[in-house]
Structure formats: C-alpha cells, structure tokens
N, C-alpha and C. Protein backbone atom coordinates (compact mmCIF):
# COMPACT_ATOMS: atom_id res chain seq x y z
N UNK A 1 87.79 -67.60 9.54
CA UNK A 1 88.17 -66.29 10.00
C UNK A 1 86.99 -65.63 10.69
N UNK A 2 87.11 -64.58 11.62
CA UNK A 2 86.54 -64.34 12.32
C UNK A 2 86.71 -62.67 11.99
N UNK A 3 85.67 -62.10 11.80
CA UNK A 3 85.65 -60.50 11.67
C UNK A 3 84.91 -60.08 12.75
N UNK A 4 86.13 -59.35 13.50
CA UNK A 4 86.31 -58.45 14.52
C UNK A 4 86.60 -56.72 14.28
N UNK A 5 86.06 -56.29 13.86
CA UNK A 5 85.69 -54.68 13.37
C UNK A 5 86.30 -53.77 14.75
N UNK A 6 87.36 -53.06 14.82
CA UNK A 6 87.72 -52.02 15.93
C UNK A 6 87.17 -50.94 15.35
N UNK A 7 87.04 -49.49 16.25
CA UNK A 7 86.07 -48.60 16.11
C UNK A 7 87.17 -47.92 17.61
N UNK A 8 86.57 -46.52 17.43
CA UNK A 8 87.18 -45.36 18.49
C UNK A 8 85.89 -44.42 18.30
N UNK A 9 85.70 -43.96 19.48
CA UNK A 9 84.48 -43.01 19.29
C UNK A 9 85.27 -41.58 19.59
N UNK A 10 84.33 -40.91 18.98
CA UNK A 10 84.90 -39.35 19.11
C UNK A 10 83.57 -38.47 19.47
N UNK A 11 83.97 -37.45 20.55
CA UNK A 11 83.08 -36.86 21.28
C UNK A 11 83.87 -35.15 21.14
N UNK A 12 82.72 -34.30 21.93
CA UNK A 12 83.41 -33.52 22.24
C UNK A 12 82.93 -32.41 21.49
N UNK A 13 83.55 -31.38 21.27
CA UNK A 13 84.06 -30.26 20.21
C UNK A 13 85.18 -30.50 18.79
N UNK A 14 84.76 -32.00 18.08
CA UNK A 14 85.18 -32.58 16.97
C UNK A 14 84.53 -31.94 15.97
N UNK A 15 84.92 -31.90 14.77
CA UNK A 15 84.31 -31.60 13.53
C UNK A 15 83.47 -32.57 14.00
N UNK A 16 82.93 -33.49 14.00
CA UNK A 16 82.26 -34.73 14.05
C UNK A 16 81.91 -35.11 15.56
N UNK A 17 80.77 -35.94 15.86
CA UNK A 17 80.65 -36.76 17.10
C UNK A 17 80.37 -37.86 16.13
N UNK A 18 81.16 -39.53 16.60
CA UNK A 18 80.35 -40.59 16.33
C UNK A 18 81.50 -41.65 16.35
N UNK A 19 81.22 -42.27 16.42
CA UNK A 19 82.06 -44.04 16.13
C UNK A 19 82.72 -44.36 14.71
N UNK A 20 84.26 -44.16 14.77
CA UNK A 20 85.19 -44.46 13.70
C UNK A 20 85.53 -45.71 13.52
N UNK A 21 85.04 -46.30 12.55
CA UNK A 21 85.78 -47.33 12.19
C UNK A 21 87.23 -47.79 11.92
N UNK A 22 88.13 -48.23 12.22
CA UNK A 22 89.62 -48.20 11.70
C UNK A 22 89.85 -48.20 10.11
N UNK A 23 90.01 -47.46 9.16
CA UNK A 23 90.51 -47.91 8.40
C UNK A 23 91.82 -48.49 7.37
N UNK A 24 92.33 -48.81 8.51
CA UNK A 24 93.78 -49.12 8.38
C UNK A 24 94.25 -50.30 9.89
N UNK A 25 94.85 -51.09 9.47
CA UNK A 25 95.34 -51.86 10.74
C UNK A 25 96.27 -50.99 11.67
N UNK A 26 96.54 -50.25 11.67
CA UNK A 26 96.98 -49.14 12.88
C UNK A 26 96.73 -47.75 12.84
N UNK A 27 96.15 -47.40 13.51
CA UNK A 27 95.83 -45.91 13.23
C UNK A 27 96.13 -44.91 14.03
N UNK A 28 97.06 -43.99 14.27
CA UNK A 28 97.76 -42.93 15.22
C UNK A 28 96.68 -41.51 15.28
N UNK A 29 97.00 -41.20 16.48
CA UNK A 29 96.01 -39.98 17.05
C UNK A 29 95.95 -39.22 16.22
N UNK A 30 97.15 -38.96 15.31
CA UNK A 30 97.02 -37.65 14.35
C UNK A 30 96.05 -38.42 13.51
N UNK A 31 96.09 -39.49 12.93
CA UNK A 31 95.33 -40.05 12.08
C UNK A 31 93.64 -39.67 12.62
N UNK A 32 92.97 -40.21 13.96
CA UNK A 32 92.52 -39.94 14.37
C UNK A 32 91.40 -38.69 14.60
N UNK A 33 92.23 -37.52 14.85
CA UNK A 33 91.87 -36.26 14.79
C UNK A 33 91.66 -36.61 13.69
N UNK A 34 92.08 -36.40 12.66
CA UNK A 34 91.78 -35.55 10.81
C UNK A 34 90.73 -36.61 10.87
N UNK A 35 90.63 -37.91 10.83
CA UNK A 35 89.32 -38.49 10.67
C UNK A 35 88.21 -37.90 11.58
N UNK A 36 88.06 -37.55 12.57
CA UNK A 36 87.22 -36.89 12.97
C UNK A 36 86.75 -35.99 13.13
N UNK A 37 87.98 -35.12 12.10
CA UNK A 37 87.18 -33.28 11.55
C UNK A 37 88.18 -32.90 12.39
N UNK A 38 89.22 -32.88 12.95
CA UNK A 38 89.82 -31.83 13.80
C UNK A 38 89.17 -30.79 14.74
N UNK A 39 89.11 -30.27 15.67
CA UNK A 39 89.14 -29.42 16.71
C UNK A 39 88.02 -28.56 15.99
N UNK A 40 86.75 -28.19 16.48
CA UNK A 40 85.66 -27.59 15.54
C UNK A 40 86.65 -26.00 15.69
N UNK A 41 86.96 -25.17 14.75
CA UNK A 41 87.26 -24.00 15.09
C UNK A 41 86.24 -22.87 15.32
N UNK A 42 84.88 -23.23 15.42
CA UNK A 42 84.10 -22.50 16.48
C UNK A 42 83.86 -22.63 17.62
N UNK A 43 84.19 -24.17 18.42
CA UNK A 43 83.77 -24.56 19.57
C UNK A 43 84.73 -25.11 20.50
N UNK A 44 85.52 -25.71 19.37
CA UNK A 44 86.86 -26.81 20.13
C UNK A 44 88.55 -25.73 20.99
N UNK A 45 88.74 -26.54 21.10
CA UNK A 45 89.73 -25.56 21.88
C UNK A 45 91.34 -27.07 21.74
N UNK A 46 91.99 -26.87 20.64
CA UNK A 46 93.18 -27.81 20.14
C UNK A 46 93.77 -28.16 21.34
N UNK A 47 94.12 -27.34 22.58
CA UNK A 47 94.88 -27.26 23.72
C UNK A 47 94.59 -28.47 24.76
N UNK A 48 92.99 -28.94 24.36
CA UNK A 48 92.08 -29.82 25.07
C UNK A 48 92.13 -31.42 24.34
N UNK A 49 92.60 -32.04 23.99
CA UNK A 49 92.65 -33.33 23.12
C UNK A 49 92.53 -34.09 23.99
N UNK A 50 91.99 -35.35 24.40
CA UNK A 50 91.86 -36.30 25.28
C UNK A 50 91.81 -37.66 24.73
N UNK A 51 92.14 -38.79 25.34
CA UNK A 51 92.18 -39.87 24.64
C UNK A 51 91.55 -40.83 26.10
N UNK A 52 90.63 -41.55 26.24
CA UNK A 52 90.13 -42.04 27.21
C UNK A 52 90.91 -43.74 26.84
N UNK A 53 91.17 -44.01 27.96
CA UNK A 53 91.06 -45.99 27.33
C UNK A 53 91.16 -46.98 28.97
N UNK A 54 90.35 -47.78 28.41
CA UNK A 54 91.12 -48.84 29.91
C UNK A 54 91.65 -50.15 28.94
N UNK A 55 92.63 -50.11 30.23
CA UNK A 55 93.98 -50.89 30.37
C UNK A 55 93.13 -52.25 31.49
N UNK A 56 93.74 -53.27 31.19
CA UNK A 56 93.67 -54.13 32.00
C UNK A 56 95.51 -53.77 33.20
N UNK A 57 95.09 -54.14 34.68
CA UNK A 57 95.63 -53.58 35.49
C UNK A 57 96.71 -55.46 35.93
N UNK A 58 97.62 -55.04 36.69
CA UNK A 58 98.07 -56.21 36.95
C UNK A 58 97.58 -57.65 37.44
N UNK A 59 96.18 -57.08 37.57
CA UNK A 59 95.51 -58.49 38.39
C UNK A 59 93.85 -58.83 37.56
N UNK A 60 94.37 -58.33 36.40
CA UNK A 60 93.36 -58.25 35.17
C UNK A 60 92.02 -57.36 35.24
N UNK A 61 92.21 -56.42 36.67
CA UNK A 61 91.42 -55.71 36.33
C UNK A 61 90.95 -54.36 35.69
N UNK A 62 89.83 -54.04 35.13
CA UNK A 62 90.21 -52.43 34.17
C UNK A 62 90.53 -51.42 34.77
N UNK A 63 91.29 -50.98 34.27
CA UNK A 63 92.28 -50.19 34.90
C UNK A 63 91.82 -48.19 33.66
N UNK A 64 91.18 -47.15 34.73
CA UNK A 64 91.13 -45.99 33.09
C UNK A 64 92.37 -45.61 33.22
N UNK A 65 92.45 -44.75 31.87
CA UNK A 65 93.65 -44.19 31.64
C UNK A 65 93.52 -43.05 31.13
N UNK A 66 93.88 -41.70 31.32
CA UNK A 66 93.34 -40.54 30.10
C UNK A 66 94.88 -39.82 29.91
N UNK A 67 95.26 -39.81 28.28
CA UNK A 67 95.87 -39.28 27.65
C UNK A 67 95.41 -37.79 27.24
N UNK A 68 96.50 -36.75 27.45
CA UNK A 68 96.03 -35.31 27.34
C UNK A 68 97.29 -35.16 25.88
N UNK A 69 96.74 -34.28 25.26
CA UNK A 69 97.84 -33.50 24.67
C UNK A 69 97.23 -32.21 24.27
N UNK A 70 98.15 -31.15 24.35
CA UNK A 70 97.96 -29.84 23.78
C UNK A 70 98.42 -29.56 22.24
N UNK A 71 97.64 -30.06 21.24
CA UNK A 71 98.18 -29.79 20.01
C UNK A 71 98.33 -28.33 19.58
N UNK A 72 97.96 -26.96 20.46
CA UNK A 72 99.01 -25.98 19.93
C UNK A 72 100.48 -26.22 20.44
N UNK A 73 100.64 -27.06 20.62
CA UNK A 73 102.57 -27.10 20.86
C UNK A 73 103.10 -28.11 19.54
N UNK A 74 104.01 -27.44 18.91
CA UNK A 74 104.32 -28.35 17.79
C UNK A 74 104.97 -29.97 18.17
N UNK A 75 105.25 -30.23 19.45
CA UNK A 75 105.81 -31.56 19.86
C UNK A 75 104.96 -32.49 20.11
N UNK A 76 103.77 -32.11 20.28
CA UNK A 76 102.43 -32.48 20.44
C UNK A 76 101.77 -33.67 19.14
N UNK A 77 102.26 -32.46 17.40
CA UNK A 77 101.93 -33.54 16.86
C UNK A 77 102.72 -34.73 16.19
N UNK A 78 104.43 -34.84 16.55
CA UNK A 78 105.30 -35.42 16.61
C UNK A 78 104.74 -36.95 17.71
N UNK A 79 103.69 -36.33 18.89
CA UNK A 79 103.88 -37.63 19.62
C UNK A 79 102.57 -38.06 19.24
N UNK A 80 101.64 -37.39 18.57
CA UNK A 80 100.35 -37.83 17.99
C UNK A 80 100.85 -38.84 16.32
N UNK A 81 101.39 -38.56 16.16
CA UNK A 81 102.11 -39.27 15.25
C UNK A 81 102.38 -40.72 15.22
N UNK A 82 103.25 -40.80 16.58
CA UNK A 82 103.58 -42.23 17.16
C UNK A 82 102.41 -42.84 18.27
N UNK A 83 101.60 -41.93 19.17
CA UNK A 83 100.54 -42.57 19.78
C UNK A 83 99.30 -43.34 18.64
N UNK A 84 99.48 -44.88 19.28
CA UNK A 84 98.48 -45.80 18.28
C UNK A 84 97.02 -45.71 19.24
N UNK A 85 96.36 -45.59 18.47
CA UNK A 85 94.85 -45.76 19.38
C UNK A 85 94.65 -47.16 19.16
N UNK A 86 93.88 -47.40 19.99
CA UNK A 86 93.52 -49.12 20.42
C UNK A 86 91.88 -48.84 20.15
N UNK A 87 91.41 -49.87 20.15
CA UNK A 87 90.18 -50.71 19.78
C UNK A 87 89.30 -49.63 21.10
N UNK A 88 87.86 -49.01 20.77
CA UNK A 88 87.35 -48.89 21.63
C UNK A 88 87.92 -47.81 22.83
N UNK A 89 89.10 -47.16 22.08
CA UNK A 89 89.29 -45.67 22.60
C UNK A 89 88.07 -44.50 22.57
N UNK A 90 88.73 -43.45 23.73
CA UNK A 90 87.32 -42.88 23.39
C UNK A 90 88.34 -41.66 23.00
N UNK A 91 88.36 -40.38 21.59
CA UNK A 91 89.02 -39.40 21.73
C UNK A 91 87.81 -38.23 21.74
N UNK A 92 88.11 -37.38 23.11
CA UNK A 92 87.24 -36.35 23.22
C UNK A 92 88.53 -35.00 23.12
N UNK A 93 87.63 -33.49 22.41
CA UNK A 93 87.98 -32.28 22.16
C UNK A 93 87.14 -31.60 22.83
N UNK A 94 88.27 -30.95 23.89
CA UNK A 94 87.39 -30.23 24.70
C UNK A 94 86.71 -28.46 23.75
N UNK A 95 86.11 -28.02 25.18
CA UNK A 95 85.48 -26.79 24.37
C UNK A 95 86.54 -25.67 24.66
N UNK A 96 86.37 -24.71 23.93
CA UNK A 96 86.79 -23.41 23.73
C UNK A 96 86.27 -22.94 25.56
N UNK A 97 86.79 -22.18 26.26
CA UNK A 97 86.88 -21.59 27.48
C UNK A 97 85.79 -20.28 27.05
N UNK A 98 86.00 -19.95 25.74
CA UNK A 98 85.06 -18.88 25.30
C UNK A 98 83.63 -19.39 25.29
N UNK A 99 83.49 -20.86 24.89
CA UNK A 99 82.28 -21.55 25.13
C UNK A 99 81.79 -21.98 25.96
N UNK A 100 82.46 -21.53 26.94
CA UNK A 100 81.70 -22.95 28.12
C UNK A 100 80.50 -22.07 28.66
C-alpha cells in the first residue's frame, strides 16, 4: 500500500490560515469551513467563500476553476453540504469590505 495523504489549504480571512489534512475519505465545503474556523468574524466577510481547483481540461491540460458561494444565503449551505473538495483545493475567505 501506498500512503497518499490529501490536504486543502485555507487562506484568507479563515479562523485559521494553513494546510488541512482530510480527515475523513470525503470531505464537503461545509465540512471544510468549520475545519478551518469559519469566516473570522472580525475580518472575514461569509458572502466571500472561494474554492480554487484545477481540473484537467479535455486535452489533459490544467484547466483553473473558482467556485464562489455566498454563505449568508441559506441555499448556500445546502450546496456546501453536497460540494466535495478534492485533493489540493485551495478554500480562500475573503475580507470584510470594512477591512480592506
């Protein structure tokens, strides 16, 4: 067997900045957030959630991709729920507009 360790980094206006380990064989954005402290409520701004990733593209090349969601909308964490993060996602929280 071969141990291959996935990880998602988290940036931003997180409770936290740093490199998550998976601890679970699938782990969803909501999962995500709460592992990484949620939205700092001095700095973060919930409205700002980002999910960075590349995709390999039809001709195998990397392809980015950026996932937005506004978690003040309650449908938001219904689809954070079902969005799986992949290996080597990046999830960034943007700042408060009051902060910038």
């Amino acid at each position: 067997l071969v141990r291959a360790p996935r990880s998602f980094s988290v940036m931003g206006a997180a409770g936290k900045a740093e490199q998550i380990g998976f601890p679970a064989p699938q782990v969803s954005l909501a999962e995500a957030v709460a592992l990484a402290g949620g939205s700092n409520p001095n700095t973060g701004d919930p409205r700002a959630v980002f999910v960075f990733r590349i995709t390999k593209g039809p001709n195998g090349e990397d392809k980015p991709v950026v996932y937005h969601l506004n978690m003040m909308r309650a449908s938001s964490f219904i689809l954070a729920q079902r969005f799986a993060m992949h290996d080597k996602d990046v999830l960034y929280v943007g700042n408060a507009a009051a902060n910038q």
